[in-house]
Protein backbone atom coordinates (compact mmCIF):
# COMPACT_ATOMS: atom_id res chain seq x y z
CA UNK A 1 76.69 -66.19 -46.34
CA UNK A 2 74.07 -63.92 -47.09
CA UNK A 3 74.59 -59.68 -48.62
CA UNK A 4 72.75 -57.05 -46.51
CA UNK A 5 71.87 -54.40 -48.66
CA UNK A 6 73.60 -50.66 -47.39
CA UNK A 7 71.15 -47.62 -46.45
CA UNK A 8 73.01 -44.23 -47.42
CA UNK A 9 71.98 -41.44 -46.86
CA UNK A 10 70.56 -38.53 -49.22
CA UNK A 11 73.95 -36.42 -48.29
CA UNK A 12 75.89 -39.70 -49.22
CA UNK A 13 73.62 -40.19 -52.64
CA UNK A 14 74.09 -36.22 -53.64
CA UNK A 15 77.96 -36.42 -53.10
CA UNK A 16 78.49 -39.57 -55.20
CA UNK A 17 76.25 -38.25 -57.83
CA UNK A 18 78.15 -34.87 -57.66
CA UNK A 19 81.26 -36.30 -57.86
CA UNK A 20 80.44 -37.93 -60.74
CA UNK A 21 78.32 -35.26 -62.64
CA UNK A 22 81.84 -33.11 -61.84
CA UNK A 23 84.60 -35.12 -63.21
CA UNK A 24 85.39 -37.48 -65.76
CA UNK A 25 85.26 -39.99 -63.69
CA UNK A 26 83.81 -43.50 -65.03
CA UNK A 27 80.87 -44.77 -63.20
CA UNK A 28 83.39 -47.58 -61.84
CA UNK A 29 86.26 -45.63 -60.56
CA UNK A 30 83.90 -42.59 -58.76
CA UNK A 31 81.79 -46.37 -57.21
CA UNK A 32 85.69 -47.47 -56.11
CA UNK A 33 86.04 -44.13 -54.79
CA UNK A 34 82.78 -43.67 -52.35
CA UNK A 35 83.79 -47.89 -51.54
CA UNK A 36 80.57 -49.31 -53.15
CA UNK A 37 80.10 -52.69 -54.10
CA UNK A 38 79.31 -51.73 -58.24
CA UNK A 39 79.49 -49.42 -60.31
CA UNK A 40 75.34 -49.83 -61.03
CA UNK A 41 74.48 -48.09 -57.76
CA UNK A 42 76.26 -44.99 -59.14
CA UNK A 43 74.69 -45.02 -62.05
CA UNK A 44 71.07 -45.60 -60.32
CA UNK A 45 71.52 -42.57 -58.87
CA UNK A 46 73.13 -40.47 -61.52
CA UNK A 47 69.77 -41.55 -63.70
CA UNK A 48 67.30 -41.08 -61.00
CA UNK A 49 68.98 -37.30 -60.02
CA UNK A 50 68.74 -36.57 -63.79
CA UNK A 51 65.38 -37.08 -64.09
CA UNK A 52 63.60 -35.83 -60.57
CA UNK A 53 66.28 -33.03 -60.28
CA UNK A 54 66.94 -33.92 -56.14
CA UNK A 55 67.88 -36.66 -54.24
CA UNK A 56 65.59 -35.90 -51.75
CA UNK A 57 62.85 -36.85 -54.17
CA UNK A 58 64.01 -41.14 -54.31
CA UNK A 59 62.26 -42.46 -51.52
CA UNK A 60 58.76 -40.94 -53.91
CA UNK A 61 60.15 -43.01 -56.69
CA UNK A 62 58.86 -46.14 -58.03
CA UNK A 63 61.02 -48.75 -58.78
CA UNK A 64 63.03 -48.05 -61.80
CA UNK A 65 60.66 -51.98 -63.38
CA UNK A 66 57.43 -49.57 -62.61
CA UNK A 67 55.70 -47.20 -64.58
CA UNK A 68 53.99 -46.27 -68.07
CA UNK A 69 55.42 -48.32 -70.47
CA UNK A 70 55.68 -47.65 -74.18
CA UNK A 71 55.56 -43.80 -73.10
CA UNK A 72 58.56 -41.76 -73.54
CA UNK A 73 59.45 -39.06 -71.24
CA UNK A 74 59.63 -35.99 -73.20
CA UNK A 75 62.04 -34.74 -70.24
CA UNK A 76 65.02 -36.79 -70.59
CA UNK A 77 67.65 -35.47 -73.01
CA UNK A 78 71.27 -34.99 -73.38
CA UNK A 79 73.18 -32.92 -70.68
CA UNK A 80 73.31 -29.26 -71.60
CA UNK A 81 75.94 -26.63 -70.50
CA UNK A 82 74.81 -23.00 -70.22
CA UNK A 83 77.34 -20.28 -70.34
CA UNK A 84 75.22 -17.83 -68.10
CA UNK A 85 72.05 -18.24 -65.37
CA UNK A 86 70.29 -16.13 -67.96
CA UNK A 87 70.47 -18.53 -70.64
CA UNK A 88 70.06 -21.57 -68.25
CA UNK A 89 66.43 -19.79 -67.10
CA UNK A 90 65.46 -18.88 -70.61
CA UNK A 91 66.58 -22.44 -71.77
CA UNK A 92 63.77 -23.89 -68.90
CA UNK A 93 61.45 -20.59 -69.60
CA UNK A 94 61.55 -22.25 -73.37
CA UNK A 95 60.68 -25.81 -72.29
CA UNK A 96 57.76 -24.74 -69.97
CA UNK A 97 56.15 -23.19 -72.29
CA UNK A 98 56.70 -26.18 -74.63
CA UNK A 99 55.14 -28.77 -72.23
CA UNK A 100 52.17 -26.14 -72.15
CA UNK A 101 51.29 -26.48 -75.64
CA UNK A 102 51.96 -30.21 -75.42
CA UNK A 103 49.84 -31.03 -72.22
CA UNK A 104 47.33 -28.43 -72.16
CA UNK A 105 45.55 -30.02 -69.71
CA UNK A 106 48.22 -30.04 -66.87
């Protein structure tokens, strides 16, 4: 008997990954939750949405075995909490500028 792999759908993607970015949820119980088969999906998607910001944006993305190796994304991070929008935009204003001074050529 062979497994077809499941298409879902951006909506789908953003709902799981919301649900779990909004609880405290385990990666297992929010993939028992949405009825997938493991709990790796959700966490495929959780790590992809953290780093490209959209789900929109997977179907651009190489596969996760793809890519620079050795180079470390200066990007990824910790999840931060703002107390205001105005802290949250002069949190990014801050890291903008950073990545200036770091890749001056971009």
């Amino acid at each position: 008997m062979s497994r077809k792999n499941n298409t879902y759908s951006n909506d789908f993607k953003l709902q799981v990954v919301l649900s779990y970015l909004n609880s405290e949820d385990s990666y297992v119980t929010t993939a028992k939750k949405f009825n997938l088969r493991s709990k790796t999906q959700v966490e495929r998607w959780v790590q992809k949405y953290k780093e490209v910001g959209s789900i929109e944006a997977f179907n651009r993305l190489p596969s996760s075995g793809s890519g620079a190796k050795g180079v470390k994304n200066p990007l990824k991070g910790k999840r931060v909490h703002f107390n205001s929008v105005e802290e949250e935009r002069d949190y990014y204003k801050a890291q903008v500028e950073y990545l200036k001074k770091q890749y001056p050529n971009l």
